[in-house]
N, C-alpha and C. Protein backbone atom coordinates (compact mmCIF):
# COMPACT_ATOMS: atom_id res chain seq x y z
N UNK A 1 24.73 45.85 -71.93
CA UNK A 1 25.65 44.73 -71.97
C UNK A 1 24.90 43.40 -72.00
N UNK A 2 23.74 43.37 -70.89
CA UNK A 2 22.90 41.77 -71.04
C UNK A 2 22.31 41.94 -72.46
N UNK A 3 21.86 42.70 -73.05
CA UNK A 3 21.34 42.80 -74.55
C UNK A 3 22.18 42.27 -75.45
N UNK A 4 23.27 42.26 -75.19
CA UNK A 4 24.24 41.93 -76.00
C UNK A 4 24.56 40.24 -75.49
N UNK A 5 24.65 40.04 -74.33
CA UNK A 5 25.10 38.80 -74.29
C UNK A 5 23.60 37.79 -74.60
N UNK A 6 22.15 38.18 -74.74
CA UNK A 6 21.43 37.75 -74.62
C UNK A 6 20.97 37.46 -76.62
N UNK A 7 21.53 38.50 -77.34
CA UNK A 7 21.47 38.32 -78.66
C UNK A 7 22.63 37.04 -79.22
N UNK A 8 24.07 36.94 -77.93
CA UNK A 8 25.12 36.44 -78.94
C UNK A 8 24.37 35.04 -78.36
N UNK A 9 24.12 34.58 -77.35
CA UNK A 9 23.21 33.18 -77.16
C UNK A 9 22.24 32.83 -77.72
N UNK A 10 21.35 34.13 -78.30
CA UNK A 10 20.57 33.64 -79.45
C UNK A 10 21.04 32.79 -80.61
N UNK A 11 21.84 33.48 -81.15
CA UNK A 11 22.51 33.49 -82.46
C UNK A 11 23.47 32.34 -82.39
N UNK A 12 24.17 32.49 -81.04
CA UNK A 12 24.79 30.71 -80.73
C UNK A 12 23.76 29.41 -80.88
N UNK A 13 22.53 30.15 -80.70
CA UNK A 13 21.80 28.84 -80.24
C UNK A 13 21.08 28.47 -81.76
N UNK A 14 20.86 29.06 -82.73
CA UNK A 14 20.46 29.20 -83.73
C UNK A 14 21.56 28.52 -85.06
N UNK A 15 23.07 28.91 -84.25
CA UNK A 15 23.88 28.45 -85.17
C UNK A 15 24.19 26.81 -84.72
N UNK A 16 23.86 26.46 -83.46
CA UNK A 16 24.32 25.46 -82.75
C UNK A 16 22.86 24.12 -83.46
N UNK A 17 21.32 24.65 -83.78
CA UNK A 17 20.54 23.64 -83.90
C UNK A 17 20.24 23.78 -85.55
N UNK A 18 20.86 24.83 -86.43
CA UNK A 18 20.96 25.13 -87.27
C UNK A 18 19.47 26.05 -88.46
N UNK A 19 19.55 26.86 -87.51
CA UNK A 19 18.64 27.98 -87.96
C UNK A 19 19.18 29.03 -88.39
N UNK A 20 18.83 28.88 -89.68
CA UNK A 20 19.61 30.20 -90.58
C UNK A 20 19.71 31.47 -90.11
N UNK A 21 18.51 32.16 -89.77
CA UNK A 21 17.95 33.47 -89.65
C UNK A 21 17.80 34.11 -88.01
N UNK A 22 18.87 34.26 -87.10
CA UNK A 22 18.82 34.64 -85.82
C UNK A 22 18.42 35.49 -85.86
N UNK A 23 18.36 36.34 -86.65
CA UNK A 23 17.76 37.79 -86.30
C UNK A 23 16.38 38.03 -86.41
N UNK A 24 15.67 36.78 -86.94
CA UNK A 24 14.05 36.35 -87.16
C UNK A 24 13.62 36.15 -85.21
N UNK A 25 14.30 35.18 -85.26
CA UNK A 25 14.62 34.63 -83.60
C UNK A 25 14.66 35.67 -82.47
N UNK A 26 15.66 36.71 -83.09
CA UNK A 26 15.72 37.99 -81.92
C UNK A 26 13.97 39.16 -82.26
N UNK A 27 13.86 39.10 -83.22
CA UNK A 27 12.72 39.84 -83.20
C UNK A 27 11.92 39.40 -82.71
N UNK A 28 11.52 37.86 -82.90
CA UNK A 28 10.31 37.57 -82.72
C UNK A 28 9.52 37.00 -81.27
N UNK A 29 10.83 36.87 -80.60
CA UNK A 29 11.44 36.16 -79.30
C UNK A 29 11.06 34.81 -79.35
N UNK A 30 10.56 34.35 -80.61
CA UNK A 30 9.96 32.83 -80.15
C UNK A 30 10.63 31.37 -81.49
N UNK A 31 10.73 30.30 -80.94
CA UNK A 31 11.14 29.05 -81.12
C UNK A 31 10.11 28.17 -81.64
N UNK A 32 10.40 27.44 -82.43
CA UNK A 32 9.36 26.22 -82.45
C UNK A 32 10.64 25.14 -81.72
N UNK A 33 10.43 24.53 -80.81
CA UNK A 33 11.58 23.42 -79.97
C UNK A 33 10.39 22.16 -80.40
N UNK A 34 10.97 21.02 -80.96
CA UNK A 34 10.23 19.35 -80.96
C UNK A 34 8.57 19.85 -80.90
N UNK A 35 8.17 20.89 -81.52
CA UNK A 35 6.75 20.78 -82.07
C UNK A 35 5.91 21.49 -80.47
N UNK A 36 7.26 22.49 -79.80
CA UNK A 36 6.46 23.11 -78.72
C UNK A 36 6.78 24.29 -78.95
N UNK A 37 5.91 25.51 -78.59
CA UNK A 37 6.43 27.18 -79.09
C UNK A 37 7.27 27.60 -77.99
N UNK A 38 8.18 28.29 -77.68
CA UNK A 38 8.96 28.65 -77.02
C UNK A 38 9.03 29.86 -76.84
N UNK A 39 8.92 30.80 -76.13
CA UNK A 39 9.29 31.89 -76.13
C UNK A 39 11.12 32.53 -75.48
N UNK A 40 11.43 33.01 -76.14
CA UNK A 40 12.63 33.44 -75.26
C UNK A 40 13.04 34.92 -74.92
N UNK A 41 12.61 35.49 -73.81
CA UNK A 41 12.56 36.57 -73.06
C UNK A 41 14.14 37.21 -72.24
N UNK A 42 14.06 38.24 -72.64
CA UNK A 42 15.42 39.29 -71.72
C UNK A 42 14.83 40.30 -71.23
N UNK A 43 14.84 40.58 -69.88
CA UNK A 43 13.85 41.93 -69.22
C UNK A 43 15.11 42.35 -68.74
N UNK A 44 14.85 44.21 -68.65
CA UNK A 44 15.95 44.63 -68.31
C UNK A 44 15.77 45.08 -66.62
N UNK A 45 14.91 44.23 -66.04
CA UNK A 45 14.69 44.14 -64.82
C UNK A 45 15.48 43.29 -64.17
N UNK A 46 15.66 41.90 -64.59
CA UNK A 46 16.74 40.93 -64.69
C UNK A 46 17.71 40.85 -65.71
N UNK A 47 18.65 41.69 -66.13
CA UNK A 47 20.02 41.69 -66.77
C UNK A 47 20.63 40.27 -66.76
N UNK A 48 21.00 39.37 -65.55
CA UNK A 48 21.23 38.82 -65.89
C UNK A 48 21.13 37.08 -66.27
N UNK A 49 19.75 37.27 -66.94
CA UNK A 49 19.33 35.87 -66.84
C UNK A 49 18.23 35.67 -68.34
N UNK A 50 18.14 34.81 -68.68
CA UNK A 50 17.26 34.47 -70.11
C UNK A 50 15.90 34.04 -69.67
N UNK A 51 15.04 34.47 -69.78
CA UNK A 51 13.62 33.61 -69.33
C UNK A 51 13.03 32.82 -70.48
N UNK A 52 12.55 31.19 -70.36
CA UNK A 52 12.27 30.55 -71.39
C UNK A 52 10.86 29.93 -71.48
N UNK A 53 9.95 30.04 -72.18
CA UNK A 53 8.59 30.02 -71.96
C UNK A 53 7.59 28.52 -72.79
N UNK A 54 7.76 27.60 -72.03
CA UNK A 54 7.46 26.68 -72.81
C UNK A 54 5.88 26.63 -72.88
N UNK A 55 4.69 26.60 -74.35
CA UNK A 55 3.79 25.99 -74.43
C UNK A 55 3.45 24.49 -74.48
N UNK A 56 2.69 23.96 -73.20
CA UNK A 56 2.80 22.66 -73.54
C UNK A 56 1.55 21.91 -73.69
N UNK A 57 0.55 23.07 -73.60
CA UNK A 57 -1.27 22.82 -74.35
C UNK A 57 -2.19 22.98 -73.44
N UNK A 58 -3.37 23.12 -73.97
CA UNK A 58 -4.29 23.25 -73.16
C UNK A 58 -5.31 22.17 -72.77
N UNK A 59 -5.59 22.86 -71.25
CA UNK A 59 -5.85 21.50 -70.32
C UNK A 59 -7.80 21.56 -70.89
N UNK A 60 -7.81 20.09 -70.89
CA UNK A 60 -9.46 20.36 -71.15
C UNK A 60 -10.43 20.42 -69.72
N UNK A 61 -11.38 20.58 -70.50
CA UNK A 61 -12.53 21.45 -69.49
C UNK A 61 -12.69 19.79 -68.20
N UNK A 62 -13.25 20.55 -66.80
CA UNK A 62 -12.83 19.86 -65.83
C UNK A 62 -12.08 19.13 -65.74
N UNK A 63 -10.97 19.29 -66.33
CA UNK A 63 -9.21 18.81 -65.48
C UNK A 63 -8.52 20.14 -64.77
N UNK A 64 -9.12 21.07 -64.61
CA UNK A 64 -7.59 22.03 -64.49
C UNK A 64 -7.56 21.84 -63.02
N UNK A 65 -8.29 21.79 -61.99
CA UNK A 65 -8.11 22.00 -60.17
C UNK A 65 -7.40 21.00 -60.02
N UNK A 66 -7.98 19.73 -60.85
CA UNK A 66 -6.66 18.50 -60.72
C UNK A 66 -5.21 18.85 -61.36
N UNK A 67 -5.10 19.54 -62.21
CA UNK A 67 -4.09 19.65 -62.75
C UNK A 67 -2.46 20.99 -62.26
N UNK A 68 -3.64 21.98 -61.84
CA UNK A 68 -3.56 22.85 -60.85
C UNK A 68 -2.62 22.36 -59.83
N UNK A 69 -3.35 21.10 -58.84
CA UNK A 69 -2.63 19.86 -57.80
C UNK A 69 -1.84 19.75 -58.25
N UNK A 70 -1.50 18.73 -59.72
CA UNK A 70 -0.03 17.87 -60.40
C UNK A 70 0.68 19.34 -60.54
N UNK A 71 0.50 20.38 -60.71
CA UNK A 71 1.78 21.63 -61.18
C UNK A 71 2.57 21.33 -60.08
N UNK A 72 1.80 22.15 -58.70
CA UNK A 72 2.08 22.00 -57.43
C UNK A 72 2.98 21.30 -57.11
N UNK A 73 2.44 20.13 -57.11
CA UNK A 73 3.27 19.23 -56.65
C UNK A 73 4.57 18.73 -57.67
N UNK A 74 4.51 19.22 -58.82
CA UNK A 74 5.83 18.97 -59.63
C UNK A 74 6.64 19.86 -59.43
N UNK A 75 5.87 21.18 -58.75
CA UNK A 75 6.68 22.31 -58.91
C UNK A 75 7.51 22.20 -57.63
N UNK A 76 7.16 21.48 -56.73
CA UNK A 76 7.88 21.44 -55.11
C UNK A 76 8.65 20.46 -55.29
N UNK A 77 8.68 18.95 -56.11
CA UNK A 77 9.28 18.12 -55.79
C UNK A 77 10.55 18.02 -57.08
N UNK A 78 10.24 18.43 -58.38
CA UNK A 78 11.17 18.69 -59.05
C UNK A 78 11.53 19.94 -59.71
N UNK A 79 10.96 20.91 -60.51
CA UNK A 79 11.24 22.33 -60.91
C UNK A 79 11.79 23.06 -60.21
N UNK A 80 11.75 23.35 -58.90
CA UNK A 80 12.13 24.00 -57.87
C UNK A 80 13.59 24.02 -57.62
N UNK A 81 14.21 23.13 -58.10
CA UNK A 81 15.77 22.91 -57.94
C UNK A 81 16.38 23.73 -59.58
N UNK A 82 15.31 23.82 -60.49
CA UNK A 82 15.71 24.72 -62.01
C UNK A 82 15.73 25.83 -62.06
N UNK A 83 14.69 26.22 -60.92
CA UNK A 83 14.36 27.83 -61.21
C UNK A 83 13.80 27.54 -62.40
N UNK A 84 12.52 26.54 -62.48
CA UNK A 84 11.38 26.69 -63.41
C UNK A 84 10.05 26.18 -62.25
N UNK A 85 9.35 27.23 -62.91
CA UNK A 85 7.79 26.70 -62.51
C UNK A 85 6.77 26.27 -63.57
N UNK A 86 5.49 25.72 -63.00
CA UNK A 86 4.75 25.08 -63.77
C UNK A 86 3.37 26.16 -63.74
N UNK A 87 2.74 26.40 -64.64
CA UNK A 87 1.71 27.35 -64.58
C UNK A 87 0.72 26.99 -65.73
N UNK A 88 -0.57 27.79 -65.49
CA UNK A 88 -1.47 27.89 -66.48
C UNK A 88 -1.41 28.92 -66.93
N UNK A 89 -1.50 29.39 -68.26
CA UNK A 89 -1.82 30.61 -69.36
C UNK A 89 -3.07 30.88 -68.65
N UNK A 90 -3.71 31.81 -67.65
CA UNK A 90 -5.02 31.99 -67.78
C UNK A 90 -5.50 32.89 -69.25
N UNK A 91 -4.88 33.51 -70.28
CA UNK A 91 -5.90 33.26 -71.50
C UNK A 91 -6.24 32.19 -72.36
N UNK A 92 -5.40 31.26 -71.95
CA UNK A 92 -5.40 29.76 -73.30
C UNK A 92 -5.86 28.56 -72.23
N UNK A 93 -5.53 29.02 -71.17
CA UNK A 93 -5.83 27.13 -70.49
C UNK A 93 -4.94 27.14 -70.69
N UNK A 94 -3.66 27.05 -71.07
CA UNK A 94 -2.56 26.26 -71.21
C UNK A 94 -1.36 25.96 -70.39
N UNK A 95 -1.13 24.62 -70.02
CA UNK A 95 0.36 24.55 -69.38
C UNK A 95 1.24 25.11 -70.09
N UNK A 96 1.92 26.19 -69.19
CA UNK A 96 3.57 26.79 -69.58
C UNK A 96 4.56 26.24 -68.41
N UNK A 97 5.51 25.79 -68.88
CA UNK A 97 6.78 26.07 -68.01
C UNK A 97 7.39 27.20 -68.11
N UNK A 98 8.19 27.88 -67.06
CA UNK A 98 8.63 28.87 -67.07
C UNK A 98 10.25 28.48 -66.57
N UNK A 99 11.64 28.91 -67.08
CA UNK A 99 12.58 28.35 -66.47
C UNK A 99 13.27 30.23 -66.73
N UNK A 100 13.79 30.72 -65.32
CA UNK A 100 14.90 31.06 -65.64
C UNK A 100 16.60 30.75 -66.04
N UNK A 101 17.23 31.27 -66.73
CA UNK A 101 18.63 30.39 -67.16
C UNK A 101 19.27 31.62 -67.08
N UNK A 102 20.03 31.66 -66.06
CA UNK A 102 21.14 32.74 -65.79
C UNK A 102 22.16 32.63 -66.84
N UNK A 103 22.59 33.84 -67.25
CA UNK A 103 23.92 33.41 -67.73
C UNK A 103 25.03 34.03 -67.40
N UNK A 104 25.49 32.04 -67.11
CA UNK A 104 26.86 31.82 -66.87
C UNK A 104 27.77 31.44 -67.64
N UNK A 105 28.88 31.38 -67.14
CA UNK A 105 30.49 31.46 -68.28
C UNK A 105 29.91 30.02 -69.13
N UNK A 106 29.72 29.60 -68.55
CA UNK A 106 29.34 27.93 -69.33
C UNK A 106 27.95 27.98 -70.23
N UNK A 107 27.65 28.72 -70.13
CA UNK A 107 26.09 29.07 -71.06
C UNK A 107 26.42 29.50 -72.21
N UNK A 108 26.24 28.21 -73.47
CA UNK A 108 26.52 28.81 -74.73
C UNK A 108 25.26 28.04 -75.61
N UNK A 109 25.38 28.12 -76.77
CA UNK A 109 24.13 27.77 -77.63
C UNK A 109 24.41 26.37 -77.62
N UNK A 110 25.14 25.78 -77.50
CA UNK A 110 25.18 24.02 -77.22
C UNK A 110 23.83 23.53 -76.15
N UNK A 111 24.68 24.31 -74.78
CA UNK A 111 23.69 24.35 -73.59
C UNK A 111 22.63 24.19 -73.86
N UNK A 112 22.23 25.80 -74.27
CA UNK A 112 20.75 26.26 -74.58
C UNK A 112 19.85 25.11 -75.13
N UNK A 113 20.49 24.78 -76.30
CA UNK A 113 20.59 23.85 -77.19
C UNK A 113 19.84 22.37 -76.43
N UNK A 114 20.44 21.83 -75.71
CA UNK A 114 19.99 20.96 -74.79
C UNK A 114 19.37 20.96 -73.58
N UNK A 115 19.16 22.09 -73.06
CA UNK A 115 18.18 22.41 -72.13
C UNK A 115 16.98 22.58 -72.51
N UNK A 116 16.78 23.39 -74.17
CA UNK A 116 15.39 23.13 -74.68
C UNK A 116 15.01 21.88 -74.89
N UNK A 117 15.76 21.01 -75.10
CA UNK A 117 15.24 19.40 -75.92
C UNK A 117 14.94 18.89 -74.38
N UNK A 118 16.00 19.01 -73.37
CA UNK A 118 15.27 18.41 -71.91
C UNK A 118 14.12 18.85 -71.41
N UNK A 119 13.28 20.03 -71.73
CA UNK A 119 12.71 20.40 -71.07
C UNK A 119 11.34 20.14 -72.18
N UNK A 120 11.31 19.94 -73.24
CA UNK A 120 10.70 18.85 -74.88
C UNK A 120 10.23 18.09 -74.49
N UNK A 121 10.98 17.24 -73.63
CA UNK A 121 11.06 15.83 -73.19
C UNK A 121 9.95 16.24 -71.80
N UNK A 122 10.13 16.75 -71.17
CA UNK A 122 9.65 16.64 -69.84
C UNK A 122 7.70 17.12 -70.64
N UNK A 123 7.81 18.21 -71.59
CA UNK A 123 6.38 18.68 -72.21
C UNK A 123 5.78 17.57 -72.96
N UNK A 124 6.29 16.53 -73.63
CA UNK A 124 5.96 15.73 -73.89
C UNK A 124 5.18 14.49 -73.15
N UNK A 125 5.86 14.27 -72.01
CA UNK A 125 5.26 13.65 -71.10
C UNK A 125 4.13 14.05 -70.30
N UNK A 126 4.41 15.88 -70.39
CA UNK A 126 2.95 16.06 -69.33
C UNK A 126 1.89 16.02 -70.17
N UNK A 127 2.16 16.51 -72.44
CA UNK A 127 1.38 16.20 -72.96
C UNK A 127 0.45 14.83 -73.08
N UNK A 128 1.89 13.42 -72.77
CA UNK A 128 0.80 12.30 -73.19
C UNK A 128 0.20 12.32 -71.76
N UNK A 129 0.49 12.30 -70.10
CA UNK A 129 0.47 11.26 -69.07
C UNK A 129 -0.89 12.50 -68.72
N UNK A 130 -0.67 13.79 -68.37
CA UNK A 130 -1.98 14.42 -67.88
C UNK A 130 -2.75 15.36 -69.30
N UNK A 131 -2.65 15.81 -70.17
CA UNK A 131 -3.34 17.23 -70.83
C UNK A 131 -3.92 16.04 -72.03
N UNK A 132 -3.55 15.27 -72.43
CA UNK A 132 -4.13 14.50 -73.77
C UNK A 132 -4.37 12.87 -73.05
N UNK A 133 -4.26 12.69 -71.50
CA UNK A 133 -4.26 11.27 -71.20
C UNK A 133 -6.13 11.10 -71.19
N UNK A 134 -6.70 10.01 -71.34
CA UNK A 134 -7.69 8.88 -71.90
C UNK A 134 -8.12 9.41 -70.07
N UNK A 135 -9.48 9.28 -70.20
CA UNK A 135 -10.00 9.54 -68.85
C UNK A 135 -9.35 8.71 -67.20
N UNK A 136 -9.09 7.75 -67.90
CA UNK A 136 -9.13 6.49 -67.28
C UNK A 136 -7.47 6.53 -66.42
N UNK A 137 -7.16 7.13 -66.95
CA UNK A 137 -5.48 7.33 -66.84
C UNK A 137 -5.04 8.27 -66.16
N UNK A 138 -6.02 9.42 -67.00
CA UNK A 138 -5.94 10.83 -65.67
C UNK A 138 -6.31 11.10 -64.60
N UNK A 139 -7.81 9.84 -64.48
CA UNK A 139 -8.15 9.48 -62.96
C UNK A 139 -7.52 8.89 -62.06
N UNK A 140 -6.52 7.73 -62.41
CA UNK A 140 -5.64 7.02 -62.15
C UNK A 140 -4.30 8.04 -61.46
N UNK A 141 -3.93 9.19 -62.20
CA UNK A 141 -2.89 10.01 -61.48
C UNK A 141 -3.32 10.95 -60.98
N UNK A 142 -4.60 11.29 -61.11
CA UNK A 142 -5.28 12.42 -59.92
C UNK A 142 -5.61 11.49 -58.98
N UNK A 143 -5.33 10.09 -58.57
CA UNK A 143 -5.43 9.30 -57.38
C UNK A 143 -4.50 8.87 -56.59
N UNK A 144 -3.54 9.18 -57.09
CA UNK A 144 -1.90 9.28 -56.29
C UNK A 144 -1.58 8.29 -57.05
N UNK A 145 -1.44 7.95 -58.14
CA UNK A 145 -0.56 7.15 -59.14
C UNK A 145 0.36 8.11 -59.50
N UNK A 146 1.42 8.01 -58.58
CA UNK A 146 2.65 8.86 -58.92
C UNK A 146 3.65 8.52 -59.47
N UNK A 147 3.31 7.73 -60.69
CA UNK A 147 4.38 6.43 -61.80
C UNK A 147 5.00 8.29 -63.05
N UNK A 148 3.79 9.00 -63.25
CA UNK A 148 3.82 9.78 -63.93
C UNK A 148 5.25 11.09 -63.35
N UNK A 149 5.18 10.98 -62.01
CA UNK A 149 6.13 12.42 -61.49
C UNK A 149 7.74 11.59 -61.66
N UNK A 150 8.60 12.30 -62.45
CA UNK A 150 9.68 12.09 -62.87
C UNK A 150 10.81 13.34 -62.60
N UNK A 151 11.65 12.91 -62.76
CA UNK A 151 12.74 14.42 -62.92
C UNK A 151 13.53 13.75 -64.26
């Protein structure tokens, strides 16, 4: 039954941002969302919930223990209320978000739809402010310049 409700939210969500080919989408489990890869996961361990896998790049060499810190602490002060966490790919270096998205009666490809672009928005920012920020900047928020932590 979650197989089924987890294909018709695909296919909602595909018809909702206008992607021809859902069934490309269901095979492949993955998204390109605003120029980030997405994965979108159904385990039949959790029936009832969508797991969504954002790539948001890899951290360069001596930033990650600092960066490691900023997850942490984004993950306690804002993710934590999403049921998303903040993590590293240990094969890529890379920041992923991880969000579970239950589904509920109100969960349709509109939703979906806009929960990927919010969560775009939030990868975008950790892309410019920590993973691509100018030395000078990233020292600046590994020093408690907390202008960068947002919800």
């Amino acid at each position: 039954m979650s197989s089924d409700l987890y294909a018709a939210l695909v296919g909602e969500l595909c018809a909702a941002v206008g992607l021809p080919d859902a069934d490309h989408v269901l095979d492949t489990r993955s998204i390109e969302v605003e120029g980030f890869d997405v994965r979108l996961d159904h385990f039949d361990t959790d029936e009832t919930a969508l797991y969504v896998t954002f790539q948001y790049g890899a951290v360069t060499a001596g930033r990650a223990l600092t960066v490691f810190r900023l997850m942490l602490e984004a993950n306690l002060l804002i993710y934590a209320q999403d049921q998303a966490q903040l993590g590293m790919d240990s094969d890529t270096g890379g920041v992923v978000l991880i969000v579970r998205v239950s589904f509920a009666d109100d969960l349709d490809g509109e939703a979906l739809a806009d929960m990927l672009s919010h969560y775009a928005d939030h990868g975008r920012y950790w892309r410019q402010n920590i993973i691509e920020a100018s030395d000078e900047r990233f020292e600046g928020i590994a020093a408690g310049e907390f202008v960068w932590l947002r919800a």
